[in-house]
PDB file of N, CA and C in Angstrom:
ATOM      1  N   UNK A   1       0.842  -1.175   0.000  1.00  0.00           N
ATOM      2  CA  UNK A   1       0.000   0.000   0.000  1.00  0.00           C
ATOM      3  C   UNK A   1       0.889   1.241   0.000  1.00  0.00           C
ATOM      4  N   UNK A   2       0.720   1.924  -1.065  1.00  0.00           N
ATOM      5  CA  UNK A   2       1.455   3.377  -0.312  1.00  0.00           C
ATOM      6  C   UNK A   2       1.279   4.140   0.505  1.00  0.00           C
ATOM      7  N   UNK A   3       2.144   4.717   0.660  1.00  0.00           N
ATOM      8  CA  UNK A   3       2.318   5.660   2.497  1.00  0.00           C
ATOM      9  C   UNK A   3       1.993   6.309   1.755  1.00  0.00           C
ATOM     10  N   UNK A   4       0.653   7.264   3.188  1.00  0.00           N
ATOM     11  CA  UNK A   4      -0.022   8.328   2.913  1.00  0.00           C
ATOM     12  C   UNK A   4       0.560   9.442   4.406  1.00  0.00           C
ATOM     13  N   UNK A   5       0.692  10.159   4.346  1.00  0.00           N
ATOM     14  CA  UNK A   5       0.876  11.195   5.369  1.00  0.00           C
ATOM     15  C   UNK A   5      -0.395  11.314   6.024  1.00  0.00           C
ATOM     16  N   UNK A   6      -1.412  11.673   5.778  1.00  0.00           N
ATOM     17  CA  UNK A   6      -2.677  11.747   6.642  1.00  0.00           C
ATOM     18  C   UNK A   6      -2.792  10.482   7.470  1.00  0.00           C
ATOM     19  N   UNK A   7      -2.566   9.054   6.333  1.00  0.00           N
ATOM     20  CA  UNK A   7      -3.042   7.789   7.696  1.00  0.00           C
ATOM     21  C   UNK A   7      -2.143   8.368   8.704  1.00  0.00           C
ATOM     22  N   UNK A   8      -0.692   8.322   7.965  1.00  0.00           N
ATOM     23  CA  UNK A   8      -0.113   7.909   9.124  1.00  0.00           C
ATOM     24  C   UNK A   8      -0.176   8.347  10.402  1.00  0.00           C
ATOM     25  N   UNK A   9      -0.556  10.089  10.167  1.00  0.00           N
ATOM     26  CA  UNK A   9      -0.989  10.939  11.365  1.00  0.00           C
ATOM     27  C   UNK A   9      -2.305  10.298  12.266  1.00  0.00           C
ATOM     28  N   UNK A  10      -2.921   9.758  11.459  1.00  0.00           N
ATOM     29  CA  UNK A  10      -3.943   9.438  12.104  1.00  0.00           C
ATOM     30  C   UNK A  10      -3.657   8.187  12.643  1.00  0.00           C
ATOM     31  N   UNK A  11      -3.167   7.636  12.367  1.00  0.00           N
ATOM     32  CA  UNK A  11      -2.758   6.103  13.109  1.00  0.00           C
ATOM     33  C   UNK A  11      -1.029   6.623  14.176  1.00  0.00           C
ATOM     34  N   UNK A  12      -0.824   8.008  14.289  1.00  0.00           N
ATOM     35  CA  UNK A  12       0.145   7.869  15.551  1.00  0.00           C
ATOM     36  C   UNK A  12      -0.646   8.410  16.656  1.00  0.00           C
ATOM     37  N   UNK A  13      -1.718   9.396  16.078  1.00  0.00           N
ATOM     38  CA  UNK A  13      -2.233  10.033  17.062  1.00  0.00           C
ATOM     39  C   UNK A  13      -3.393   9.434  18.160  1.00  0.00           C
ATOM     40  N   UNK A  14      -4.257   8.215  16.999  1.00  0.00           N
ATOM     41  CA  UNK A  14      -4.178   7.226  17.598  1.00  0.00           C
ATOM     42  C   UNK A  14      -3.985   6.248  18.618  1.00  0.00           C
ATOM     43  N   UNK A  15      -2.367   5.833  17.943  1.00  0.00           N
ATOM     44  CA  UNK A  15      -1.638   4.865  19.157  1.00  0.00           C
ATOM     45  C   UNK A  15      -1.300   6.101  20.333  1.00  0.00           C
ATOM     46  N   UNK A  16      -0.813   7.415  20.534  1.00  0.00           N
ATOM     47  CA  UNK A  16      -0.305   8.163  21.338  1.00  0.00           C
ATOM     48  C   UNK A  16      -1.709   8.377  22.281  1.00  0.00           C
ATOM     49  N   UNK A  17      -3.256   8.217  21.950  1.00  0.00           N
ATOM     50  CA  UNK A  17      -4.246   8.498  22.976  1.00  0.00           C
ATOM     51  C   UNK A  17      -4.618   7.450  23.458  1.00  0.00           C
ATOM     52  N   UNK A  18      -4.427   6.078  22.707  1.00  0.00           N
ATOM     53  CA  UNK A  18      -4.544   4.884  23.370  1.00  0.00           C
ATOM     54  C   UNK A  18      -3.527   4.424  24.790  1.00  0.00           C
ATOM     55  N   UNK A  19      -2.205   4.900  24.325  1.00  0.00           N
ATOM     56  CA  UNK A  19      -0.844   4.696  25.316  1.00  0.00           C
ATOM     57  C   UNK A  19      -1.238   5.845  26.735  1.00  0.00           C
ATOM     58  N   UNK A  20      -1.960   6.530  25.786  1.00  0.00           N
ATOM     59  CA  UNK A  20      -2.188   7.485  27.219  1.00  0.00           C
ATOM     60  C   UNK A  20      -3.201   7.315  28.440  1.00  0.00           C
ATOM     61  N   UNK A  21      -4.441   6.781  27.719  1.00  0.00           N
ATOM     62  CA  UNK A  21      -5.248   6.039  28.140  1.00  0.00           C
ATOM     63  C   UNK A  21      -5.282   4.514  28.921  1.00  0.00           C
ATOM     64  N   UNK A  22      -3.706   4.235  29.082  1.00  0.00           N
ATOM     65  CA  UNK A  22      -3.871   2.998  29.334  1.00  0.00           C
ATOM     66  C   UNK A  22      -4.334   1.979  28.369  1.00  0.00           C
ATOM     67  N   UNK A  23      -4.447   1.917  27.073  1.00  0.00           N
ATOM     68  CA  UNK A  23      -5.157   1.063  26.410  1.00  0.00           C
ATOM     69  C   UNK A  23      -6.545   0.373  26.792  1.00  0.00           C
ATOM     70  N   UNK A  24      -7.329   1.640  27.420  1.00  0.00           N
ATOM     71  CA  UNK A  24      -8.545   1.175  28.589  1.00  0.00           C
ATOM     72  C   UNK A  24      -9.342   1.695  27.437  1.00  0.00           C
ATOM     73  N   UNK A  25     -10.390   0.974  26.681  1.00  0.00           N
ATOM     74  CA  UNK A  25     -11.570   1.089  26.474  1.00  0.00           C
ATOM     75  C   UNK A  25     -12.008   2.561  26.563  1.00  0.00           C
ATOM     76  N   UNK A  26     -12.981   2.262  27.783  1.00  0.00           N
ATOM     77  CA  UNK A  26     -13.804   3.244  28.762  1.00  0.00           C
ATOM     78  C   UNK A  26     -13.379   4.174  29.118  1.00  0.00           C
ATOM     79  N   UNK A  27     -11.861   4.654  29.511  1.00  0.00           N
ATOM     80  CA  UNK A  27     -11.323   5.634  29.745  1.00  0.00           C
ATOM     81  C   UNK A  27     -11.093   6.398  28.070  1.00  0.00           C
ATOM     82  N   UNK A  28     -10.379   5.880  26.613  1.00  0.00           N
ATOM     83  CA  UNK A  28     -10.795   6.060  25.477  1.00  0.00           C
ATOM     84  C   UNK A  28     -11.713   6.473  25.180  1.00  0.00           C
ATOM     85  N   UNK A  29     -13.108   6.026  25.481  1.00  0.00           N
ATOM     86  CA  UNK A  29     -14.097   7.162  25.068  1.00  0.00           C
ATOM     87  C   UNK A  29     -14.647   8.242  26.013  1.00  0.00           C
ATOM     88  N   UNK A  30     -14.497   7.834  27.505  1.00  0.00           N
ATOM     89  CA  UNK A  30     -14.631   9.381  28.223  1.00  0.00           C
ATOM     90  C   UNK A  30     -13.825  10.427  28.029  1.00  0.00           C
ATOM     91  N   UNK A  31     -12.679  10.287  27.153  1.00  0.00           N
ATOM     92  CA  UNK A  31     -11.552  11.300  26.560  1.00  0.00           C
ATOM     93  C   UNK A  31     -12.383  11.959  25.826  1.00  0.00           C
ATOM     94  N   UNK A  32     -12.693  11.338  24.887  1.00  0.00           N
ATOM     95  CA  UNK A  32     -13.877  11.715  23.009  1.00  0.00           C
ATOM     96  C   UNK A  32     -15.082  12.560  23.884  1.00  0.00           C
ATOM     97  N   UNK A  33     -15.468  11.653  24.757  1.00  0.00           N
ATOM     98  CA  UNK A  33     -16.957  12.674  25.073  1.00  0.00           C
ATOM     99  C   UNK A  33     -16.164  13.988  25.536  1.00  0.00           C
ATOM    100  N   UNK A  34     -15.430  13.898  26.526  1.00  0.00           N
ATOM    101  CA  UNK A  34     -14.978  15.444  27.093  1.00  0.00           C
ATOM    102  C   UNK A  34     -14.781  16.338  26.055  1.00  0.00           C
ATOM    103  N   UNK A  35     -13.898  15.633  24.961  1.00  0.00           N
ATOM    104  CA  UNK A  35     -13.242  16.830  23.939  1.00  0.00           C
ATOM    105  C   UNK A  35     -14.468  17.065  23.196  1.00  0.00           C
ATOM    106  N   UNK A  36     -15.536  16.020  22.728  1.00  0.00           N
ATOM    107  CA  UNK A  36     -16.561  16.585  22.193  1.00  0.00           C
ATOM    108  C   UNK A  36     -17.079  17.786  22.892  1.00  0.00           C
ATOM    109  N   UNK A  37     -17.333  17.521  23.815  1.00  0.00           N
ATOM    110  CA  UNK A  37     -18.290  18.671  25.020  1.00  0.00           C
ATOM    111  C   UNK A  37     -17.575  20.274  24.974  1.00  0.00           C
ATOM    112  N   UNK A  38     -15.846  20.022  25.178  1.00  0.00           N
ATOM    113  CA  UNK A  38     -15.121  21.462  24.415  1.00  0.00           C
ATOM    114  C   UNK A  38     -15.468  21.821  23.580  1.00  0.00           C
ATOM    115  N   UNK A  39     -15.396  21.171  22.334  1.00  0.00           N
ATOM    116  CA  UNK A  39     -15.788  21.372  21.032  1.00  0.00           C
ATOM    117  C   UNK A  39     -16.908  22.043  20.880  1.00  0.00           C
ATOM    118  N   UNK A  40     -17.717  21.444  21.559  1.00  0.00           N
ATOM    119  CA  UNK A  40     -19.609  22.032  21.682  1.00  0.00           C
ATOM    120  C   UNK A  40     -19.310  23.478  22.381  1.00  0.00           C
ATOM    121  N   UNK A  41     -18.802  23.383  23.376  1.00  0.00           N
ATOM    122  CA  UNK A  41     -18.853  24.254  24.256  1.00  0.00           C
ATOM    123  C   UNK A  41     -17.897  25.979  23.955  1.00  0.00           C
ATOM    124  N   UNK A  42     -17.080  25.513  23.053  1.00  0.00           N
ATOM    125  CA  UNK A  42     -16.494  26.450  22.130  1.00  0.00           C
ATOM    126  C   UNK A  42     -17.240  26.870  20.588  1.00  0.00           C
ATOM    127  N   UNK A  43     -18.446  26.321  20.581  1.00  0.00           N
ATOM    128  CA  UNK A  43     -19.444  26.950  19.532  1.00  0.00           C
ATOM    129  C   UNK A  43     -19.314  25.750  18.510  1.00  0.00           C
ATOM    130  N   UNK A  44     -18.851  24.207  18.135  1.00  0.00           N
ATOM    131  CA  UNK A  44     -18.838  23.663  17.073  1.00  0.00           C
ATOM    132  C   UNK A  44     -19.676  22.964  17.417  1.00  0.00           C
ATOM    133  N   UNK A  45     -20.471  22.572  16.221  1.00  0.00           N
ATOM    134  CA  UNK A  45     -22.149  21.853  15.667  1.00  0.00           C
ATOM    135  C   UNK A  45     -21.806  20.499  15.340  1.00  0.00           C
ATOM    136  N   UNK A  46     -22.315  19.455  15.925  1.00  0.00           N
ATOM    137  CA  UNK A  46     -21.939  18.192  15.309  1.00  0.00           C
ATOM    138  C   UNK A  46     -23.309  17.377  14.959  1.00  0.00           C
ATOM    139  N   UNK A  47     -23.341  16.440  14.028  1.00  0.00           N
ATOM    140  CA  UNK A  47     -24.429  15.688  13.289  1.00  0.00           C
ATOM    141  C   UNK A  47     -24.717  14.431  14.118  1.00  0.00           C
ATOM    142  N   UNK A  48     -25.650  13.868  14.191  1.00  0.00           N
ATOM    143  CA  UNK A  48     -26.033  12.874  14.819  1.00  0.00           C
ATOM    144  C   UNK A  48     -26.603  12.231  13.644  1.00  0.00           C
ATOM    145  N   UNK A  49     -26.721  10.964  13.112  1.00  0.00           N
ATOM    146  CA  UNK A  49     -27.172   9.971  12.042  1.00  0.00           C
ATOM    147  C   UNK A  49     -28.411   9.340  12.702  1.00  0.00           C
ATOM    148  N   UNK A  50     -29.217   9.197  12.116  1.00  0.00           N
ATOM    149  CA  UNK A  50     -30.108   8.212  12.813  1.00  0.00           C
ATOM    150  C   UNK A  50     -29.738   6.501  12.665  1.00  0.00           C
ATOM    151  N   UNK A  51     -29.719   6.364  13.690  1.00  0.00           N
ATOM    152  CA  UNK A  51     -29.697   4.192  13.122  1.00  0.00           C
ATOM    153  C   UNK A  51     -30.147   3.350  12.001  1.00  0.00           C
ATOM    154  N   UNK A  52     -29.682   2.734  11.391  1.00  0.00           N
ATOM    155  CA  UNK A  52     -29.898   2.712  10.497  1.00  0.00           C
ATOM    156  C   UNK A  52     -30.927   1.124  10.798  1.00  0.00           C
ATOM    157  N   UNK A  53     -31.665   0.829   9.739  1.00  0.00           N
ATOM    158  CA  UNK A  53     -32.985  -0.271  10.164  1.00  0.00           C
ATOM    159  C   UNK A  53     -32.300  -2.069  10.574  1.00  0.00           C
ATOM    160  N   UNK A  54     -32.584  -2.615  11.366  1.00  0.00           N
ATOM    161  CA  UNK A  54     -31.665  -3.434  11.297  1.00  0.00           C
ATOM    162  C   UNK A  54     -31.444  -4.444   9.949  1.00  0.00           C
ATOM    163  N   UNK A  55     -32.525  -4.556   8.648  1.00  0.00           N
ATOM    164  CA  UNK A  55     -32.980  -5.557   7.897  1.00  0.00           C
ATOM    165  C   UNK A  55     -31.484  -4.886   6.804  1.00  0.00           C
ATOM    166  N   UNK A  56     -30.881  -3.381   6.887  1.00  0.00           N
ATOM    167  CA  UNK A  56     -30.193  -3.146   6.095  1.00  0.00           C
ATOM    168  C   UNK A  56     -29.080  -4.042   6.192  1.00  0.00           C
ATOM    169  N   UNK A  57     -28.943  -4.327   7.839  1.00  0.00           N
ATOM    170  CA  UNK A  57     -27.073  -4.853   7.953  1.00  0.00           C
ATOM    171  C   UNK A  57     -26.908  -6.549   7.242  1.00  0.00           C
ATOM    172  N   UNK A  58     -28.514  -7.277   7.000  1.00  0.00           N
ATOM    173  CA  UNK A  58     -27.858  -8.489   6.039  1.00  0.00           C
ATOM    174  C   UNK A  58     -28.003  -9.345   7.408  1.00  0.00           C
ATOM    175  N   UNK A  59     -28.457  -9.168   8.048  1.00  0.00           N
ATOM    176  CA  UNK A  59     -28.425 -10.067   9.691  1.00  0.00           C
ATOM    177  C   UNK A  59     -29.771 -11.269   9.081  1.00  0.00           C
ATOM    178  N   UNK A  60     -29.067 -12.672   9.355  1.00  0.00           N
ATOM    179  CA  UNK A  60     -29.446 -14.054   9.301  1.00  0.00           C
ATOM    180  C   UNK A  60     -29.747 -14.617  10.340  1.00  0.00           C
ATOM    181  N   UNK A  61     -31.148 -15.250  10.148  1.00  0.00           N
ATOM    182  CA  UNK A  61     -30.950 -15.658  11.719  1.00  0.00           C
ATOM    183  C   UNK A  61     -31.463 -16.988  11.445  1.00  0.00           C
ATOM    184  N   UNK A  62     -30.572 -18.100  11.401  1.00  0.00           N
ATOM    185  CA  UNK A  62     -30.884 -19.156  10.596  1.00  0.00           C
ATOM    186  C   UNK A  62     -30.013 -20.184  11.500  1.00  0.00           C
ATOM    187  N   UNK A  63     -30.512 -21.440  11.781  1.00  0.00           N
ATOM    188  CA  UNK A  63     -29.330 -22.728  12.535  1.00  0.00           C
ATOM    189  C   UNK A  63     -28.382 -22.845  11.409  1.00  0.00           C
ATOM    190  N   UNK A  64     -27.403 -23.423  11.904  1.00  0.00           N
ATOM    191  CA  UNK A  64     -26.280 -23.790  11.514  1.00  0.00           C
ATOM    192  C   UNK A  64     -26.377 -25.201  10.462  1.00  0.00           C
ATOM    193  N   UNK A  65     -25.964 -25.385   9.402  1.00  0.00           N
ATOM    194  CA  UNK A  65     -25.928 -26.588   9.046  1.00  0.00           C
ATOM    195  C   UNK A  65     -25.726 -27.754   9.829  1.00  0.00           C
ATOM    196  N   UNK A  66     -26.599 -29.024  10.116  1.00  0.00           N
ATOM    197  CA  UNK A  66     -26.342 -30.389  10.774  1.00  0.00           C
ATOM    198  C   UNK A  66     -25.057 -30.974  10.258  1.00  0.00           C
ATOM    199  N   UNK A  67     -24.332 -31.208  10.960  1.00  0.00           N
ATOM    200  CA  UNK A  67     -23.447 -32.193   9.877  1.00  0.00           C
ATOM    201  C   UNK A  67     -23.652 -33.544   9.895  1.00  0.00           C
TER     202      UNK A  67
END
């Protein structure tokens, strides 16, 4: 694949909030909500998507072949 400068930023900055985080999950996204809440709280607008239906994702709900 060729090196792109943007991944790569995005894949150090990444690993550098994960390492900071402890590689904890839960602590990882209470980071995101806080900085979101700055973000908000410094005047930026963010989009919310609605869910999408579940029949789109292709979900089977079928037994397994007998062997």
């Amino acid at each position: 694949m060729q090196e792109n400068e943007i991944h790569e930023e995005i894949y150090r900055v990444r690993a550098d909030l994960a390492r900071e985080c402890g590689y904890d999950v839960d602590k990882i996204l209470a980071r995101a909500r806080k900085d979101l809440g700055d973000l908000e709280a410094k005047g930026w607008k963010f989009v919310s998507l609605p869910p999408r239906p579940a029949e789109k994702f292709g979900v089977v709900n079928e037994d397994p072949p007998e062997s």
